[in-house]
N, C-alpha and C. Protein backbone atom coordinates (compact mmCIF):
# COMPACT_ATOMS: atom_id res chain seq x y z
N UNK A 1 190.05 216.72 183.77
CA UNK A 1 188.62 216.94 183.68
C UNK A 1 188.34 218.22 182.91
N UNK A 2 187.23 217.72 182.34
CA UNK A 2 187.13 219.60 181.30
C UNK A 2 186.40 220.31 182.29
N UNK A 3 186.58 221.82 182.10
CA UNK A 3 185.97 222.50 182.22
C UNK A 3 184.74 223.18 181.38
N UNK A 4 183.52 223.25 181.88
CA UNK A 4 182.12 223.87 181.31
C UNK A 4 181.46 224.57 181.92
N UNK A 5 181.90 225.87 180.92
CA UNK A 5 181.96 226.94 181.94
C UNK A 5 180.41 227.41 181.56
N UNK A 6 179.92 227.18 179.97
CA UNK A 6 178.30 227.27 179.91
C UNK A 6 177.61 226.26 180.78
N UNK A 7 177.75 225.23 181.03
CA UNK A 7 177.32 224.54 182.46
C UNK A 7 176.86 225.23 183.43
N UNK A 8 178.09 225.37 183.71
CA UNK A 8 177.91 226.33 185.01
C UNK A 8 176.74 227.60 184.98
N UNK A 9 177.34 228.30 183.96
CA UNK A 9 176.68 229.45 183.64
C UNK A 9 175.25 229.37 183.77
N UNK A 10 174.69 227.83 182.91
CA UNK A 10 173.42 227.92 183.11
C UNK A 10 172.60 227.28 184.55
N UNK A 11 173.69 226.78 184.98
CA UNK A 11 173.07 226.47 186.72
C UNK A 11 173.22 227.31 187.52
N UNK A 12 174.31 228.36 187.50
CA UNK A 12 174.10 229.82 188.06
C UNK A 12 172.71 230.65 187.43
N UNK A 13 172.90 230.39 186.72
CA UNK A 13 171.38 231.06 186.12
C UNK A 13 170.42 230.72 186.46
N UNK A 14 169.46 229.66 186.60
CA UNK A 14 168.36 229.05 187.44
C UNK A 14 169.04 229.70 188.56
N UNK A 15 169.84 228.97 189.14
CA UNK A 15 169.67 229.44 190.65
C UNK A 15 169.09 231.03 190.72
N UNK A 16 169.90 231.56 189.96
CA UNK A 16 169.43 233.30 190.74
C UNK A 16 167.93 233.60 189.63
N UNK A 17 167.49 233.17 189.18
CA UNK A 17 166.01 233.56 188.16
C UNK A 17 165.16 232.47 189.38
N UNK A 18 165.75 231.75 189.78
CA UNK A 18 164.20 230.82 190.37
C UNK A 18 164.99 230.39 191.99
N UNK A 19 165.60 230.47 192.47
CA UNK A 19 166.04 230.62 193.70
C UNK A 19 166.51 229.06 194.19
N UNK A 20 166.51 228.89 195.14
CA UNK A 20 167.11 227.71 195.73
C UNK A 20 166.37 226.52 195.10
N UNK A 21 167.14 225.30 194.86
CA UNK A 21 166.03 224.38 194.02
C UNK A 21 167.55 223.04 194.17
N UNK A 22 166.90 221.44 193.46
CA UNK A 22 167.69 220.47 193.70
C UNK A 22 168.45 220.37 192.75
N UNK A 23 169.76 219.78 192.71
CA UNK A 23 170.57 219.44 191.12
C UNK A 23 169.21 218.60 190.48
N UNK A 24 168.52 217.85 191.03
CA UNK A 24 167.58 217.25 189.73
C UNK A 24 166.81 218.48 189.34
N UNK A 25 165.82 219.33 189.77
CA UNK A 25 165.35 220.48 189.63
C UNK A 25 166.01 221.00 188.44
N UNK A 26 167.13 221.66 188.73
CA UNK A 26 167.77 222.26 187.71
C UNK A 26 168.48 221.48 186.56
N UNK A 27 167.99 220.11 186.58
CA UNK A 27 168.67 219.28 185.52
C UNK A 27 167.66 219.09 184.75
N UNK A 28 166.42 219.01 184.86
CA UNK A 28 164.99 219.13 184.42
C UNK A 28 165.10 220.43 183.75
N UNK A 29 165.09 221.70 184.42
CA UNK A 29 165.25 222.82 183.33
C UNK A 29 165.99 223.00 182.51
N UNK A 30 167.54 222.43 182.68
CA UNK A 30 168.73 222.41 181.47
C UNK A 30 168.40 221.14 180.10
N UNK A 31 167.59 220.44 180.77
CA UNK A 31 167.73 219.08 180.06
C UNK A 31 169.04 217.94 179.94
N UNK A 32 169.59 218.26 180.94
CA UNK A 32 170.75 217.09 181.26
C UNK A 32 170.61 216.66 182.50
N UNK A 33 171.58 215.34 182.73
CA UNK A 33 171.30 214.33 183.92
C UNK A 33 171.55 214.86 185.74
N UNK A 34 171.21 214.74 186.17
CA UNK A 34 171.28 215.02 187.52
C UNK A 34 173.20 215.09 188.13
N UNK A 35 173.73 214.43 187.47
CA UNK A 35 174.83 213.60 187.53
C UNK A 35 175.85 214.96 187.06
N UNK A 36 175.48 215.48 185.87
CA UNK A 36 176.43 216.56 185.42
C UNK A 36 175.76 217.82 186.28
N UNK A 37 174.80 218.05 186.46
CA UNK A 37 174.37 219.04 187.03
C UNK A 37 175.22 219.45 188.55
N UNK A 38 175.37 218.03 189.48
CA UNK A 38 176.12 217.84 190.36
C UNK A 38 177.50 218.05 190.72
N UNK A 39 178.03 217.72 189.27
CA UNK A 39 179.29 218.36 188.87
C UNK A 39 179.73 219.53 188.94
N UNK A 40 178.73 220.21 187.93
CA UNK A 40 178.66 221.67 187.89
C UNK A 40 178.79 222.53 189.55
N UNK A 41 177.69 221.89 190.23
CA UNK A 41 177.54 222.32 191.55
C UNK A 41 178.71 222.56 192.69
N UNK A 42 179.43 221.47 192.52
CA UNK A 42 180.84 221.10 193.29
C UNK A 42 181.95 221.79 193.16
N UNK A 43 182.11 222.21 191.39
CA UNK A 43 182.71 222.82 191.03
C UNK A 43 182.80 224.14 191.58
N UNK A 44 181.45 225.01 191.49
CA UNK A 44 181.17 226.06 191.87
C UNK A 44 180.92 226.42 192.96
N UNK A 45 181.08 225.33 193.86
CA UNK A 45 181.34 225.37 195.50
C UNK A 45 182.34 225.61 195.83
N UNK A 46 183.36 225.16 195.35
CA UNK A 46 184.65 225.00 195.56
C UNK A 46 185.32 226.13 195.33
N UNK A 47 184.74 227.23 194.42
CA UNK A 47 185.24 228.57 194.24
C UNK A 47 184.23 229.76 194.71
N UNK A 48 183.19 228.45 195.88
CA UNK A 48 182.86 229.88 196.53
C UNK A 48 181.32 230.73 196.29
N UNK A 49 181.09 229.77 194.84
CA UNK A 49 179.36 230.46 194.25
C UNK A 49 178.30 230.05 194.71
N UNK A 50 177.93 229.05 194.99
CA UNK A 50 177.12 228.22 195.43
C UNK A 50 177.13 227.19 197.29
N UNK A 51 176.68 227.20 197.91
CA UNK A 51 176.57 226.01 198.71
C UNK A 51 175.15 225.52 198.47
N UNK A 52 174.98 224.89 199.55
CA UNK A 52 174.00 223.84 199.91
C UNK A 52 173.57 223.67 201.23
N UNK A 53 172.25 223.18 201.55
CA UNK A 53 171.65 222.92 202.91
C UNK A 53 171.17 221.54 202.59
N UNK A 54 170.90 220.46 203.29
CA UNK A 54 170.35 219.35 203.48
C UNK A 54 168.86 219.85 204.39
N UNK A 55 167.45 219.64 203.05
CA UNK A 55 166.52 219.49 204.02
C UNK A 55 166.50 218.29 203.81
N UNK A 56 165.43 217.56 205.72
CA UNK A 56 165.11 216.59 205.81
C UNK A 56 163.62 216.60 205.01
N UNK A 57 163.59 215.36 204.58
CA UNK A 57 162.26 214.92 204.09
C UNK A 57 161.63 213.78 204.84
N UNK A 58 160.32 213.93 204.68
CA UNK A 58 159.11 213.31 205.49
C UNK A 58 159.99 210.91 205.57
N UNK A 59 159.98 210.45 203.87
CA UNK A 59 161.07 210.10 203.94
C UNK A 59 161.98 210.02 203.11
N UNK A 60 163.02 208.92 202.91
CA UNK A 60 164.41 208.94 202.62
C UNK A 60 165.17 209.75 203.01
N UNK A 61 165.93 210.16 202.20
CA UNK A 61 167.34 211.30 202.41
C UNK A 61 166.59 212.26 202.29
N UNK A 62 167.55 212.90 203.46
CA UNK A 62 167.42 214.50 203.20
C UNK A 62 167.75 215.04 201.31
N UNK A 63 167.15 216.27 201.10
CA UNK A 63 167.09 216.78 199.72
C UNK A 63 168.24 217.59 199.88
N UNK A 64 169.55 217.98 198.94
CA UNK A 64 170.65 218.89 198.74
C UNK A 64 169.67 220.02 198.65
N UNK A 65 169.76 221.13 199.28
CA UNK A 65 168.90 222.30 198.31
C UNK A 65 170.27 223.21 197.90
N UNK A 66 170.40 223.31 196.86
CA UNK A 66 171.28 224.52 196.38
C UNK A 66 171.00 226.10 196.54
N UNK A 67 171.81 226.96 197.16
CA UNK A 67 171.66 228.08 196.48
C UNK A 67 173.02 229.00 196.31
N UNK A 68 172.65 230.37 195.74
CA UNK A 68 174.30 231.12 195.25
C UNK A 68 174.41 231.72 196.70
N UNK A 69 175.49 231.93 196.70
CA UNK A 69 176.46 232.47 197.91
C UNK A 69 175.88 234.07 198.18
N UNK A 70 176.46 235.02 198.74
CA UNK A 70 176.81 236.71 198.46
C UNK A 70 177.89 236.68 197.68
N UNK A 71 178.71 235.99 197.53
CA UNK A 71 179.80 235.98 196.22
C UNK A 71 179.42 236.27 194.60
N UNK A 72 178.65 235.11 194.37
CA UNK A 72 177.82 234.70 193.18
C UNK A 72 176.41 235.93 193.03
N UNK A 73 176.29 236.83 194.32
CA UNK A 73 175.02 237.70 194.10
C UNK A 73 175.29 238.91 192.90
């Protein structure tokens, strides 16, 4: 799998300029699919920058909300 590390870079970036928000959220500001954005996210979980909270919504699924760690601060 490649690594994209401007990816990342720019979903670390929203996150800390506009604060907690959804991979679609921030796939809307990058202009790519929800799908890579998600990627990005996992990635950067996995080393620690980012987690996530599940809010519930009124309905369907709960929403992923992303935000950066104290690592990533």
């Amino acid at each position: 799998m490649k690594h994209d590390s401007s990816g990342e870079e720019g979903v670390l970036y929203h996150l800390k300029t506009r604060g907690p928000q959804t991979a679609a959220q921030i796939a809307r500001r990058l202009s790519v699919t929800p799908m890579a954005v998600r990627q990005h996210l996992y990635r950067l979980k996995d080393v620690g920058l980012v987690a996530f909270s599940d809010e519930r919504r009124k309905v369907g699924r709960p929403a992923r909300i992303w935000k950066l760690t104290s690592q990533a601060a």
